[in-house]
Protein backbone atom coordinates (compact mmCIF):
# COMPACT_ATOMS: atom_id res chain seq x y z
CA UNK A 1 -15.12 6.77 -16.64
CA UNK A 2 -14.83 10.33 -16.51
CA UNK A 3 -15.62 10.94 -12.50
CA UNK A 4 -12.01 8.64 -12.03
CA UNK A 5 -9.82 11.61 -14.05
CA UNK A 6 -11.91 14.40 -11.98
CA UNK A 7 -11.06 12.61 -8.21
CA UNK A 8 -7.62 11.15 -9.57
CA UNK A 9 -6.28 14.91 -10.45
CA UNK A 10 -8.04 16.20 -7.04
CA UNK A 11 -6.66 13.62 -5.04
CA UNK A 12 -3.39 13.70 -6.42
CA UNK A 13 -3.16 17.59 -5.92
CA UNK A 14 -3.94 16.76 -2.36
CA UNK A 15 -1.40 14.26 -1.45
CA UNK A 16 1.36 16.55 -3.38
CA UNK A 17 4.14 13.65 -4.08
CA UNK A 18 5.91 12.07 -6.52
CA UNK A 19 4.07 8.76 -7.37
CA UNK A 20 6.03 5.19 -6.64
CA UNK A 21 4.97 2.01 -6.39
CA UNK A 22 6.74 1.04 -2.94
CA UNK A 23 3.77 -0.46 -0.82
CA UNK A 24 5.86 -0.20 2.46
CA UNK A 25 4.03 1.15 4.09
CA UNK A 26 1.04 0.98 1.90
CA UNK A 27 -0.91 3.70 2.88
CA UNK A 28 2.25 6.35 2.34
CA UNK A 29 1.11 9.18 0.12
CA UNK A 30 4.04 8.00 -2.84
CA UNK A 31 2.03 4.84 -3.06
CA UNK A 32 -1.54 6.27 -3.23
CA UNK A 33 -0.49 8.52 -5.88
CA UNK A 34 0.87 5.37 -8.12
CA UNK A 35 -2.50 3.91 -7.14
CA UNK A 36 -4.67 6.92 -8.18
CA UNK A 37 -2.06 6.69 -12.01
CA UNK A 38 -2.85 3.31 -11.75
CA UNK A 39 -6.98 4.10 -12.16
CA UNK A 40 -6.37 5.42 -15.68
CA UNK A 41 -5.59 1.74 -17.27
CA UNK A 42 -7.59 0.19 -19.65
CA UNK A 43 -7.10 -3.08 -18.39
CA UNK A 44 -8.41 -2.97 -14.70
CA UNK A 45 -12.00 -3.85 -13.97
CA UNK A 46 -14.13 -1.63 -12.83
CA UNK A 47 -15.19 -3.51 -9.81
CA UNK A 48 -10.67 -3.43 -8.87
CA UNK A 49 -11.06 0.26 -9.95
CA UNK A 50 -13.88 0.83 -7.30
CA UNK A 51 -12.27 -0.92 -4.60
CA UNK A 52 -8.69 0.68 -5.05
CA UNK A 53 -10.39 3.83 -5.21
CA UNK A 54 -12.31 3.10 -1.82
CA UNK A 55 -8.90 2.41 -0.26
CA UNK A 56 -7.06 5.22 -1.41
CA UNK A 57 -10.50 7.28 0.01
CA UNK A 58 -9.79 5.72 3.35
CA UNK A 59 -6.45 5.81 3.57
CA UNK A 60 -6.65 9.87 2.50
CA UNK A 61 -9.71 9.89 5.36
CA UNK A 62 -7.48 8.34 8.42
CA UNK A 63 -4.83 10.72 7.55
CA UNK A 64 -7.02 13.52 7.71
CA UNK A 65 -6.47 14.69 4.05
CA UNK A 66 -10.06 14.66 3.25
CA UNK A 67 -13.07 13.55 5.28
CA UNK A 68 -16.09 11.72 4.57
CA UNK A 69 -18.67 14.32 4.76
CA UNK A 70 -17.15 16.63 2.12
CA UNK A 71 -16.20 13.21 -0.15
CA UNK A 72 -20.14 12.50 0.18
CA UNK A 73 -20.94 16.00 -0.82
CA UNK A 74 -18.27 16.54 -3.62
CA UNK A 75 -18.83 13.33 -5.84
CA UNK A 76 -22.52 12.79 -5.38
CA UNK A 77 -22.81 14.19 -8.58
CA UNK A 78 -20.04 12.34 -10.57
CA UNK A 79 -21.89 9.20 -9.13
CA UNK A 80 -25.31 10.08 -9.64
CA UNK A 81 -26.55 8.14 -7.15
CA UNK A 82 -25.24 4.73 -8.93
């Protein structure tokens, strides 16, 4: 879906690292950015696509690298409401 590559590229502008999948800790920013790559394959369900992309949201939101309010505001359109 075409919202992922629009909040994949934003996302991964914000957390400005090189991507690696190292999950210690799991919420570092190297590991959110191989989970945001990750979104693009063809072979993850949409339902695993939603939640990673929830977690990486939360992770970015406890860290203070985006916050809920302007998340809500930014991709109500990409969602439409869905």
């Amino acid at each position: 879906m075409e919202f992922y590559n629009e909040l994949r590229q934003r996302y991964l502008e914000t957390l400005d690292t090189k991507a690696e999948n190292d999950p210690d800790p799991p919420t570092s920013r190297h590991h959110l950015s191989w989970m945001l790559n990750e979104l693009e394959s063809d072979t993850m369900s949409e339902t695993k696509k939603h939640r990673w992309l929830g977690y990486i949201q939360g992770c970015m939101v406890s860290q203070n690298l985006i916050n809920v309010e302007d998340e809500r505001n930014s991709t109500r359109g990409l969602f439409n409401g869905k």
